[in-house]
Protein backbone atom coordinates (compact mmCIF):
# COMPACT_ATOMS: atom_id res chain seq x y z
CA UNK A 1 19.61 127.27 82.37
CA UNK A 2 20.90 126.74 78.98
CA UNK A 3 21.37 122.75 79.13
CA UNK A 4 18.25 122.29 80.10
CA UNK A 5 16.60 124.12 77.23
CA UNK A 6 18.51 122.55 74.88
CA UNK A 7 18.10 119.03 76.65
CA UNK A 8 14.57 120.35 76.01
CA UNK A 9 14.73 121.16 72.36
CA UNK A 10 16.50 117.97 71.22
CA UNK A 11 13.55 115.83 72.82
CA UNK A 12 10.92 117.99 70.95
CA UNK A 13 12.58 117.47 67.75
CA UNK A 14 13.04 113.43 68.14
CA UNK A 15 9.30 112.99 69.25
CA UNK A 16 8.27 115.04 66.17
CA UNK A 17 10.22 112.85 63.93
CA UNK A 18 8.84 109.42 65.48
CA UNK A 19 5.33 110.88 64.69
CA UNK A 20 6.26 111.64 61.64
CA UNK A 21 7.12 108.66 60.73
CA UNK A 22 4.48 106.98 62.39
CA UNK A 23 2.15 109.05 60.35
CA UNK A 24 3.86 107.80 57.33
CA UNK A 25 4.06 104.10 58.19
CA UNK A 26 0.16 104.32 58.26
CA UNK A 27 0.07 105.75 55.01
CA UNK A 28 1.60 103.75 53.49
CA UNK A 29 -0.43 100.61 54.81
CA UNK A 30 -3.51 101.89 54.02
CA UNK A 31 -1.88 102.90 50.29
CA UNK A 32 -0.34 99.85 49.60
CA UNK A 33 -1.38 97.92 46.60
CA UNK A 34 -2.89 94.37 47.47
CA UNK A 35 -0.93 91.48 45.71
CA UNK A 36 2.71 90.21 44.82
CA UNK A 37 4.35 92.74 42.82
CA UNK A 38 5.57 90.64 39.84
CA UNK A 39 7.43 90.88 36.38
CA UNK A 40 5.23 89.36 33.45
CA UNK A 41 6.03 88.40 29.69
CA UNK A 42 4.36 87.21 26.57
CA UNK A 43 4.59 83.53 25.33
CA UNK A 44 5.89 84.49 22.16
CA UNK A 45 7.22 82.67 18.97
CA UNK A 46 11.29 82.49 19.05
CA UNK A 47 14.32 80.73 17.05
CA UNK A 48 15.74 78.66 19.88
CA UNK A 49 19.70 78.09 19.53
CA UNK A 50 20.47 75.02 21.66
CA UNK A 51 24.91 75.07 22.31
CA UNK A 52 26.99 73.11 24.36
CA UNK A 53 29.84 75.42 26.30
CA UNK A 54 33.39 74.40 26.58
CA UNK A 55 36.28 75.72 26.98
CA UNK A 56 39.85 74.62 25.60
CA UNK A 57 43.56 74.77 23.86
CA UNK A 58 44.51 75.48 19.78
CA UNK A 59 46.41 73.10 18.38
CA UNK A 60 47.68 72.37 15.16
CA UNK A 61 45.92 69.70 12.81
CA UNK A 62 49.63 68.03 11.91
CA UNK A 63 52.07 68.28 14.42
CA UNK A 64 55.12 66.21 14.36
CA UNK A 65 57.75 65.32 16.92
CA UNK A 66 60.77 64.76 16.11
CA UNK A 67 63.23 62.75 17.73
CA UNK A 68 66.92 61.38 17.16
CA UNK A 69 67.04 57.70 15.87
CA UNK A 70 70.84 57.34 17.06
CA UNK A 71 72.56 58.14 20.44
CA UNK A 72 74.91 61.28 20.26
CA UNK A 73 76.31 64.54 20.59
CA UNK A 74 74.16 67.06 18.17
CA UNK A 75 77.04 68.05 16.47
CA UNK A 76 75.21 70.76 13.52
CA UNK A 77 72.08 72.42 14.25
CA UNK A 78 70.71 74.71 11.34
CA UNK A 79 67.37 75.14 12.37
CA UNK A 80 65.97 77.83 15.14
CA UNK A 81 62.25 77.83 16.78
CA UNK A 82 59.93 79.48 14.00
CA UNK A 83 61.89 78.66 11.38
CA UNK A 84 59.78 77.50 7.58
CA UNK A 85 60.95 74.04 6.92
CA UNK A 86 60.39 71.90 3.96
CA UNK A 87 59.96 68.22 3.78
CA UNK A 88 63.65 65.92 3.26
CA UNK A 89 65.25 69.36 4.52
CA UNK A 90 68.33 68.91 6.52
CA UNK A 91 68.27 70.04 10.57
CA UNK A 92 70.39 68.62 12.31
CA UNK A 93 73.22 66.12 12.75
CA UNK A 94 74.59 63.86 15.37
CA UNK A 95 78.51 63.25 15.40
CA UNK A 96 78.58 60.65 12.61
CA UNK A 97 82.39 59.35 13.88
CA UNK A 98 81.16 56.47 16.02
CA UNK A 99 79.05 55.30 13.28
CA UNK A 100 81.55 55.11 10.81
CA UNK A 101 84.14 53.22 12.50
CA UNK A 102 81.02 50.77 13.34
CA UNK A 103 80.69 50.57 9.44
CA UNK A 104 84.55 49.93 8.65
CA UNK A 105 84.42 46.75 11.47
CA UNK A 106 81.24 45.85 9.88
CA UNK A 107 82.83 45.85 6.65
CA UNK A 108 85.65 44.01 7.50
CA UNK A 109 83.65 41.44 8.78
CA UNK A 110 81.78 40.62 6.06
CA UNK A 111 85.27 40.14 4.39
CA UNK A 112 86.47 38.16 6.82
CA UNK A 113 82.86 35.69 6.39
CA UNK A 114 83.79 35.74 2.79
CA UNK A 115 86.88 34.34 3.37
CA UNK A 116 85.77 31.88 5.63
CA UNK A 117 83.46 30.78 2.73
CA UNK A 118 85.95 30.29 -0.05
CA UNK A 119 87.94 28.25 2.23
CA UNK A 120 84.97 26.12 2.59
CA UNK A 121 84.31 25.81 -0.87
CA UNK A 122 87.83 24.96 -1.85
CA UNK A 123 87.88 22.21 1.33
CA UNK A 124 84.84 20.93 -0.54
CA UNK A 125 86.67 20.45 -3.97
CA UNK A 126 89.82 19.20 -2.40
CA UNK A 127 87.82 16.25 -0.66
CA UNK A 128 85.78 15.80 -4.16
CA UNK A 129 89.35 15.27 -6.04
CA UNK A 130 90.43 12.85 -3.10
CA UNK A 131 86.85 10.75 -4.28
CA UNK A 132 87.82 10.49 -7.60
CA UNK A 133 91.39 9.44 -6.42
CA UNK A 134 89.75 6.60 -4.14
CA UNK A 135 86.44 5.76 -6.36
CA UNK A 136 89.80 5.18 -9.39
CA UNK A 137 91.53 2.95 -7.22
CA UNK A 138 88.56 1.56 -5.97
CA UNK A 139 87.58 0.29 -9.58
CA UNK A 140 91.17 -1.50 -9.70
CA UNK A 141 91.13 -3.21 -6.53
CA UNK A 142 87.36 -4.47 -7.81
CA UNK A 143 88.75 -6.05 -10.92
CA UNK A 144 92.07 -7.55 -9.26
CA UNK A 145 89.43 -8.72 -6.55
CA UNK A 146 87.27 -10.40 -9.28
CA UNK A 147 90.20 -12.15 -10.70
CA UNK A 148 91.69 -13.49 -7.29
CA UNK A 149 88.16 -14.80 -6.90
CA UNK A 150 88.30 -16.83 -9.96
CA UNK A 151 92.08 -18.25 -8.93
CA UNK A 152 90.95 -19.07 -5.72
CA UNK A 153 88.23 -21.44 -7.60
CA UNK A 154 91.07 -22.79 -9.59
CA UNK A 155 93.09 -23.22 -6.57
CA UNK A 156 96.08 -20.95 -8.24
CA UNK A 157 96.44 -18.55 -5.34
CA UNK A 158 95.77 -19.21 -1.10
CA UNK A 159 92.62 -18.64 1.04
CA UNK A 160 95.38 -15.41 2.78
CA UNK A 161 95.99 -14.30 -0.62
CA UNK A 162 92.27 -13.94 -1.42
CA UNK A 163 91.14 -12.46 2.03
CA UNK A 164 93.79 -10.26 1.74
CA UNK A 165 92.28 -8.81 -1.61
CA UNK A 166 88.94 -8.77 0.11
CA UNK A 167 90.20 -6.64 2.79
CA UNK A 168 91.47 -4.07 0.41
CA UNK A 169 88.40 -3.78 -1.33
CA UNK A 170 86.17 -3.52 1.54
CA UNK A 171 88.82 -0.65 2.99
CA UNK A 172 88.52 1.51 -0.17
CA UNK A 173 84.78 1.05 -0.08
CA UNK A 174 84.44 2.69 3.65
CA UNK A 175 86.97 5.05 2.20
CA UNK A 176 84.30 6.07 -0.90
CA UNK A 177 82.21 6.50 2.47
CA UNK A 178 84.04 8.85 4.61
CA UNK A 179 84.76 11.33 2.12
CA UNK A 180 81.09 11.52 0.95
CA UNK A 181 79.89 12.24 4.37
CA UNK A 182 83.12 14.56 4.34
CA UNK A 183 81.89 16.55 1.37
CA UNK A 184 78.64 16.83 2.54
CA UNK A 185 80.16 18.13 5.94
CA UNK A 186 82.16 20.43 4.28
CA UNK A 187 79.18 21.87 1.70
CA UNK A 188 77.36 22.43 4.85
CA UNK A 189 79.85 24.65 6.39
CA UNK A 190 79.82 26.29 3.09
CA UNK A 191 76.16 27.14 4.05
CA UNK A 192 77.07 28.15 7.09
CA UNK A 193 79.69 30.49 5.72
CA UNK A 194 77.03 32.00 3.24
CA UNK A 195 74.53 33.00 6.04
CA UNK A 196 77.84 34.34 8.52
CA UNK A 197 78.50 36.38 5.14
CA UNK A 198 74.57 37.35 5.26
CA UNK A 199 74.35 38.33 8.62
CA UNK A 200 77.57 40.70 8.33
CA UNK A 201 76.48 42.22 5.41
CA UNK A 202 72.68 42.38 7.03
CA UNK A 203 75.08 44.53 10.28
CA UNK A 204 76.42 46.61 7.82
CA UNK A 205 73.74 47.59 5.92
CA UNK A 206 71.98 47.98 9.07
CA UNK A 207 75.33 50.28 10.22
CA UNK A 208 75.24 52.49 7.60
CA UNK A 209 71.34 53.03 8.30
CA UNK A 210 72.45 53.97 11.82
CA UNK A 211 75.26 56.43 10.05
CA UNK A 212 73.05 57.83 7.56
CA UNK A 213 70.07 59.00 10.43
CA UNK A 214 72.66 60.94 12.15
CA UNK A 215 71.15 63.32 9.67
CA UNK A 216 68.04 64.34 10.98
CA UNK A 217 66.20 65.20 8.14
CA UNK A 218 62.17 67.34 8.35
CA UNK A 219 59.59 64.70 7.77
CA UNK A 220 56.78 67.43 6.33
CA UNK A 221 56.74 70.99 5.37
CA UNK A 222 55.61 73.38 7.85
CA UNK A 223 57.09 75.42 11.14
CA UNK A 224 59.63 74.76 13.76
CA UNK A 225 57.06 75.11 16.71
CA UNK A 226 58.78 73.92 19.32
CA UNK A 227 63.33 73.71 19.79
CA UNK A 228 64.02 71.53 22.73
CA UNK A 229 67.50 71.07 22.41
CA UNK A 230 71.07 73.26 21.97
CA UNK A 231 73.72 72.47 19.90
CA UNK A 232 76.69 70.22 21.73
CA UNK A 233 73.78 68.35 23.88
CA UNK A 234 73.68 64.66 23.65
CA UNK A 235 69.96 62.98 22.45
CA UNK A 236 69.26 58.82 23.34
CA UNK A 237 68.10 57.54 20.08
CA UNK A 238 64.96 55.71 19.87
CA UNK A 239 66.45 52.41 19.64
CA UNK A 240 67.03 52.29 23.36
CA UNK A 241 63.94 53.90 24.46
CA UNK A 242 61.64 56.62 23.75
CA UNK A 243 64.32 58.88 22.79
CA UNK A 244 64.79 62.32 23.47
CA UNK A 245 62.38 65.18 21.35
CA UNK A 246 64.68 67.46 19.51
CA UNK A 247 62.41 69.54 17.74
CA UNK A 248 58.49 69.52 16.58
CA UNK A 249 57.59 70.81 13.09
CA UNK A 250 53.58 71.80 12.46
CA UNK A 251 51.03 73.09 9.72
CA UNK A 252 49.97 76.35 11.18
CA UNK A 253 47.90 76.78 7.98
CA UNK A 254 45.69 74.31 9.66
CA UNK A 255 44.38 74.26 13.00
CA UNK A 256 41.73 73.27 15.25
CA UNK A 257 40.86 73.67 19.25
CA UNK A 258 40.56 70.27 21.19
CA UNK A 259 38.15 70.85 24.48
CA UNK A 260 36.39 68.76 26.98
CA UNK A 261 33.08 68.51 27.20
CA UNK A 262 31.57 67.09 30.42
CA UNK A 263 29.41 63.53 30.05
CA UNK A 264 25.89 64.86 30.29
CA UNK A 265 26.40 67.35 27.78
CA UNK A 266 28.46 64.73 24.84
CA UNK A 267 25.15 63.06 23.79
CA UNK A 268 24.48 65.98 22.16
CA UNK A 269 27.23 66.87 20.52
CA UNK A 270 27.43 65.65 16.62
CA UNK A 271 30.27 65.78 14.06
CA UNK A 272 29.75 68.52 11.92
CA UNK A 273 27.86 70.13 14.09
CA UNK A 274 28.31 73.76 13.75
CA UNK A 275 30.44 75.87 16.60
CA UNK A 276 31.38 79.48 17.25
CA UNK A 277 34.46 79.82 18.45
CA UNK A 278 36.17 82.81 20.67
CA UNK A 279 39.73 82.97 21.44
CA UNK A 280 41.49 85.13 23.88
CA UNK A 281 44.07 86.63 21.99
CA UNK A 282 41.20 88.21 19.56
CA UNK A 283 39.09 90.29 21.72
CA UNK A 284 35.25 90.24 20.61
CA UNK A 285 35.97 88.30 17.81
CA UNK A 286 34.27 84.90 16.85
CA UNK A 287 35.08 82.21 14.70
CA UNK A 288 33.53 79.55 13.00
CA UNK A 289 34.22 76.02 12.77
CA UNK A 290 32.90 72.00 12.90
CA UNK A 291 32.92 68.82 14.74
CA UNK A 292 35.45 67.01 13.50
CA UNK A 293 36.42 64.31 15.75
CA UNK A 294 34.57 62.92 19.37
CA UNK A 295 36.40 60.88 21.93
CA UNK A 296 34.70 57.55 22.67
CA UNK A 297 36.79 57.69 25.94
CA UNK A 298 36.79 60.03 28.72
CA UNK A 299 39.91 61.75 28.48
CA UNK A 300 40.78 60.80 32.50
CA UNK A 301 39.83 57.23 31.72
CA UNK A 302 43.11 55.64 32.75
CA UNK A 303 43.55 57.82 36.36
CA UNK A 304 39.84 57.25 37.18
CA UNK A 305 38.87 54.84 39.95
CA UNK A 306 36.07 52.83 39.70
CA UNK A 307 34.20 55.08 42.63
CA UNK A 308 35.78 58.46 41.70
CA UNK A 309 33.67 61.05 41.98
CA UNK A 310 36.27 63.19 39.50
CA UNK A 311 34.77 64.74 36.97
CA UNK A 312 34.35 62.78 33.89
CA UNK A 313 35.07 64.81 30.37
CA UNK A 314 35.56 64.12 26.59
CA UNK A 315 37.74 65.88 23.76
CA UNK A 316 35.71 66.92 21.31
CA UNK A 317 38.08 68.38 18.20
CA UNK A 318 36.72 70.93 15.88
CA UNK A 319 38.21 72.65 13.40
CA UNK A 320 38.73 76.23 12.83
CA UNK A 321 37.07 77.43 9.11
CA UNK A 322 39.96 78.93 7.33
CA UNK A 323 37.36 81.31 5.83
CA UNK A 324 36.35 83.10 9.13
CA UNK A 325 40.47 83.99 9.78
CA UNK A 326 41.04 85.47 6.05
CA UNK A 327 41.27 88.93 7.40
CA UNK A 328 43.74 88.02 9.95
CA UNK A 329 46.06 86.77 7.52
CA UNK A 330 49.14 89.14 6.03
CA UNK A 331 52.50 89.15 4.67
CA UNK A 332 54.12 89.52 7.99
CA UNK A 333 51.73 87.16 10.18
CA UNK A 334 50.85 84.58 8.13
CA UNK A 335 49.31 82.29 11.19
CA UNK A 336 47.34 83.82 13.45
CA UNK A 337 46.71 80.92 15.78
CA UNK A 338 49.52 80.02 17.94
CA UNK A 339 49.55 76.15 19.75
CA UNK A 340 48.28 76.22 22.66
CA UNK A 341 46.20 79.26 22.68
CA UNK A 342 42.96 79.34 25.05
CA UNK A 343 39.85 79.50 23.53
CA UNK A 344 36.19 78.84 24.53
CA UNK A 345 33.78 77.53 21.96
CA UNK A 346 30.20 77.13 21.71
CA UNK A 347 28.71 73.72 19.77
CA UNK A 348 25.63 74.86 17.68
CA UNK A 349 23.60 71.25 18.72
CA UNK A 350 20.00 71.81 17.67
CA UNK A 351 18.10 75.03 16.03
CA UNK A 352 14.44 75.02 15.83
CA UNK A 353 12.99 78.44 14.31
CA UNK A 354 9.07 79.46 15.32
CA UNK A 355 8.44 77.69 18.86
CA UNK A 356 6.24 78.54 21.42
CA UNK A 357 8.96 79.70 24.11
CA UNK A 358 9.30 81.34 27.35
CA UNK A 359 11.82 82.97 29.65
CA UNK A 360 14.09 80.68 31.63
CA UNK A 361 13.30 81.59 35.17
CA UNK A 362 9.86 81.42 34.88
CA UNK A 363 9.67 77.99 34.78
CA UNK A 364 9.40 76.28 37.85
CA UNK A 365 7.95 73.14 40.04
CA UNK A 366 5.87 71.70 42.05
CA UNK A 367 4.76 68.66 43.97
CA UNK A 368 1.92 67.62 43.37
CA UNK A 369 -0.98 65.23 45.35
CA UNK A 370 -2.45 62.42 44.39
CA UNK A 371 -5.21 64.33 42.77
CA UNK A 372 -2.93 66.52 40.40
CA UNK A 373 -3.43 69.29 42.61
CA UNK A 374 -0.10 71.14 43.50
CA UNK A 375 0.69 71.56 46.93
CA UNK A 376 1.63 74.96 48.59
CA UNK A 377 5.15 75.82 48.96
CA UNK A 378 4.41 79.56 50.33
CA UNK A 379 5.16 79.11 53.78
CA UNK A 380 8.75 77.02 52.64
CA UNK A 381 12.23 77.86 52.66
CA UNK A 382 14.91 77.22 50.21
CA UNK A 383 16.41 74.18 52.18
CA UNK A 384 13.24 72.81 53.21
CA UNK A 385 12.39 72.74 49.66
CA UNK A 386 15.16 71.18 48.24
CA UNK A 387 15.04 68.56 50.95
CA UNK A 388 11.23 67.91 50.33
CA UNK A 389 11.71 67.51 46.59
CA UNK A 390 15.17 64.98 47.52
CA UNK A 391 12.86 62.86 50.46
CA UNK A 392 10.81 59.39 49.34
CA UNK A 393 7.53 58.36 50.42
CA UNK A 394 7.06 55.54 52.85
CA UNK A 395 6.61 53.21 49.60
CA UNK A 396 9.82 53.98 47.88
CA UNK A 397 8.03 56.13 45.47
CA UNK A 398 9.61 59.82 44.63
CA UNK A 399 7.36 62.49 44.95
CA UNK A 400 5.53 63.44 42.21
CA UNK A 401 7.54 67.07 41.14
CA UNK A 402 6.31 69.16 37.63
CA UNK A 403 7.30 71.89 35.73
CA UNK A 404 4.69 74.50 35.98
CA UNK A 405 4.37 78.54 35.03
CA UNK A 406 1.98 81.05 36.56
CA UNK A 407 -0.46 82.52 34.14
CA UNK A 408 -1.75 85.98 34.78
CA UNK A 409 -5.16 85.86 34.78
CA UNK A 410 -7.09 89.55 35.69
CA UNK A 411 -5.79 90.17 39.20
CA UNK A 412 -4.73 86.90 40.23
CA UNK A 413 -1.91 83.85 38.70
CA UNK A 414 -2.93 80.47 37.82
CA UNK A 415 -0.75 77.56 37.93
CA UNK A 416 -0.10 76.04 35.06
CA UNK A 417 1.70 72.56 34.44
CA UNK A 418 3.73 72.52 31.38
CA UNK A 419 6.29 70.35 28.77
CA UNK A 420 9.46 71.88 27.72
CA UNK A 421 12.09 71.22 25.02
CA UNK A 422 15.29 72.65 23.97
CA UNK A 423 16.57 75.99 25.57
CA UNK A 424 19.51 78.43 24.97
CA UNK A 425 21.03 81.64 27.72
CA UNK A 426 17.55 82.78 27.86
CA UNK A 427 14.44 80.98 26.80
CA UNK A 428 12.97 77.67 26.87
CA UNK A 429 10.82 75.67 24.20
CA UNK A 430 7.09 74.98 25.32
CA UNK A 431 6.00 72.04 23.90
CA UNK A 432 2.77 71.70 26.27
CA UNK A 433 0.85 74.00 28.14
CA UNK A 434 0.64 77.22 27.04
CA UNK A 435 -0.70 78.99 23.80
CA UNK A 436 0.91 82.20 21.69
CA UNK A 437 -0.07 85.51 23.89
CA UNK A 438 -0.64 84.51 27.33
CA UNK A 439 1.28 86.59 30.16
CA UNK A 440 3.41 84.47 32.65
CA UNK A 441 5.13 85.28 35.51
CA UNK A 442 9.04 86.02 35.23
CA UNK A 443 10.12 87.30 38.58
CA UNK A 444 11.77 88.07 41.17
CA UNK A 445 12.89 84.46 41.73
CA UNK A 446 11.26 84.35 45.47
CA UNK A 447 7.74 85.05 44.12
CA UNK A 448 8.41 81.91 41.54
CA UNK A 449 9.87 79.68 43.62
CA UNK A 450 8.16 80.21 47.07
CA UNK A 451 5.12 82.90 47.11
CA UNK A 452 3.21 82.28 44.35
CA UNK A 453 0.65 79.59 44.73
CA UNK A 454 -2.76 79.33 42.56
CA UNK A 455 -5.13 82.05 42.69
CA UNK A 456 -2.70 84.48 44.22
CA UNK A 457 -3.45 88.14 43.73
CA UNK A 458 -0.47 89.87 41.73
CA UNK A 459 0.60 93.51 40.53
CA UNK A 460 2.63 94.39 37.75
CA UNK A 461 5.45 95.66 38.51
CA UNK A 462 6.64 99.05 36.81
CA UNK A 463 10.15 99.93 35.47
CA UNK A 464 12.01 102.59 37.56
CA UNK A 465 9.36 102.41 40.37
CA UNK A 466 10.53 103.31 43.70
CA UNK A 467 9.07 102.35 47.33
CA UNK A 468 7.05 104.39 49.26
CA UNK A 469 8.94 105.94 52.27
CA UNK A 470 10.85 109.10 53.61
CA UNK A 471 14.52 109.36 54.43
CA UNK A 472 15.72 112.05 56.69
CA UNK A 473 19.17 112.98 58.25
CA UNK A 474 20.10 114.95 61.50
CA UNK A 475 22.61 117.25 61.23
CA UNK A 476 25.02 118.51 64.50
């Protein structure tokens, strides 16, 4: 008999609670207020901040790399990462041995073309005495020639006698001849000797340039911010190639953060445009800085195809205000920023103080008819109204989609069409529409974007209100 009463008891209970709340679920439809409960704000007079977000690294202003103009084994290294440096100071050097027997067999090569030039020269004045020999002898033969030439007339001497005389003058004349064209021969490879001596002593000079950069040598004062290399390892100079980086020396005391910004924000970005910038390493901290430098090319420009749907950024450079740091700076941390530090940075692009403005999520649209009147998107979905607002119409035209607000007016919203301008996080210029004072609609985002329609009845709704209902638990 006990089951059954308690079968009994348990069924009582249940109905009691489903009439319970069955009682309540009347209640509260014959309580409940009539209307959308919304959340409403003032049109109200603002300063408007308009900033461009990006995100990027620290680097130094200066920054040098520095790299071995010779091929060799890094023989002294007297520098360590973090090191101060000053400019024409001495780092490191490559073994110099090489080099300097180069220089010796350049030397003795320009000896040796020095030799080969006196010789010349003394060729040249040994034919120039053997001229003056012939163009002597020359003179005789002329004169003994002249005087056979008158005994021939006379008939004193024979026609073989007089040819004879002939032939020897004509010889010594071809003579005079060859040893001009000789001479000039010879000055020519005196010439050629000259340049042989210019082009050795051109080697060595350009040897002992080779010698003297196996002392690598810091180009600017500043820090040793990056040591790629050890002591014994061999470096390719730059003559061959690239060259290998030893070593990278930078101005800490200047630096600036390089980040991208993407394409449809760039047009508004300006040099000098003001920029607050936060860094990771200093935890609610912001600094200030400028514009100092805009890419004109997309920083991907040579990896992009000419249908790539990649992302399509520009460096923007600014540079961090010394003046906003000053605090940070000590005897035993002299540089705050380090390269390569992450940092996030907002661009200051346009300020405009006393405009009408408005929340940013109560600003919506609509599509509108033909007649201007909007159309009713209450009984649409999300997808149905992005699709809607995407679709054509059967003459190619776009539907015709506005910006409107809803304006509270006594119990009910009216739509209202509007023009907007710049906007920062939160609010939004009005430039058209709306007038200092009005209420507008600001939520919940489904009332905005779907419910609402013109004329609709709306509540306010309160702060810390709670719905209307009853919660109850059943305990074993």
């Amino acid at each position: 008999m006990t089951k059954p009463k308690k079968r009994n008891y348990t069924i009582w209970i249940l109905g009691a609670i489903f009439l319970i709340g069955g009682a309540f679920a009347i209640f509260n439809r014959n309580t409940k207020e009539k209307g959308e409960e919304v959340e409403l704000a003032d049109v109200k007079k603002r300063t408007i901040v308009e900033t461009v977000a990006a995100s990027g690294r620290i680097f130094p202003v200066t920054e040098v790399k520095i790299s071995s103009d010779v091929s060799g084994e890094i023989v002294e290294l007297y520098v360590e990462e973090g090191d101060s440096v000053r400019a024409g100071q001495l780092l490191a050097r490559i073994d110099p041995d090489a080099f300097k027997s180069q220089v010796e067999r350049g030397v003795a090569g320009v000896n040796s073309a020095k030799a080969q030039t006196a010789n010349a020269r003394s060729q040249v004045e040994n034919l120039k005495a053997q001229k003056e020999q012939i163009t002597a002898n020359l003179e005789n033969v002329r004169q003994v020639h002249k005087r056979n030439e008158q005994l021939k007339n006379e008939g004193v001497i024979s026609e073989a006698d007089f040819e004879a005389s002939q032939a020897n003058l004509r010889g010594l004349e071809a003579n005079i001849r060859s040893i001009d064209a000789s001479i000039r021969a010879s000055q020519e490879s005196v010439k050629a000797s000259e340049f042989s001596v210019q082009s050795a002593e051109a080697t060595v000079k350009e040897l002992r340039t080779s010698l003297k950069r196996t002392d690598v040598y810091a180009p600017m004062t500043g820090i040793v911010s990056l040591l790629a290399v050890e002591k014994g390892e061999r470096v390719v100079g730059t003559i061959q190639m690239s060259g290998t980086e030893m070593m990278r020396i930078a101005d800490l005391t200047k630096m600036e953060v390089q980040v991208d910004v993407s394409e449809n924000d760039i047009p508004r970005v300006s040099l000098n445009d003001e920029v607050n910038i936060e860094v990771d390493a200093y935890i609610n901290r912001k600094f200030k800085g400028k514009v100092t430098e805009i890419a004109h090319s997309a920083s991907n420009m040579t990896t992009m195809a000419m249908t790539s749907d990649q992302v399509t950024n520009f460096v923007v450079t600014i540079g961090i205000s010394p003046d906003s740091y000053n605090d940070l700076v000590s005897a035993n941390k002299p540089y705050p920023f380090r390269p390569g530090m992450s940092a996030s940075v907002e661009v200051i692009t346009n300020t405009i103080a006393d405009v009408l403005s408005i929340p940013i999520q109560s600003v919506t649209t609509r599509e509108f008819d033909k007649d201007g009147k909007p159309k009713d998107r209450a009984d649409k979905d999300d997808d149905e109204e992005g699709a809607e607002e995407a679709d054509t119409k059967s003459d190619g035209s776009k539907d015709d989609i506005r910006e409107v607000v809803f304006v509270k007016s006594g119990e009910t919203v009216n739509i209202i069409e509007v023009k907007t301008g710049i906007q920062d996080d939160e609010f939004i210029q009005v430039t058209e529409g709306l007038s200092d004072g009005q209420e507008i609609v600001t939520g919940p985002y489904a009332a905005i974007s779907r419910k609402l329609k013109d004329g609709s009845e709306v509540v306010k709704k309160e702060k810390g209100k709670k719905k209307k209902g009853f919660s109850f638990s059943i305990k074993d």
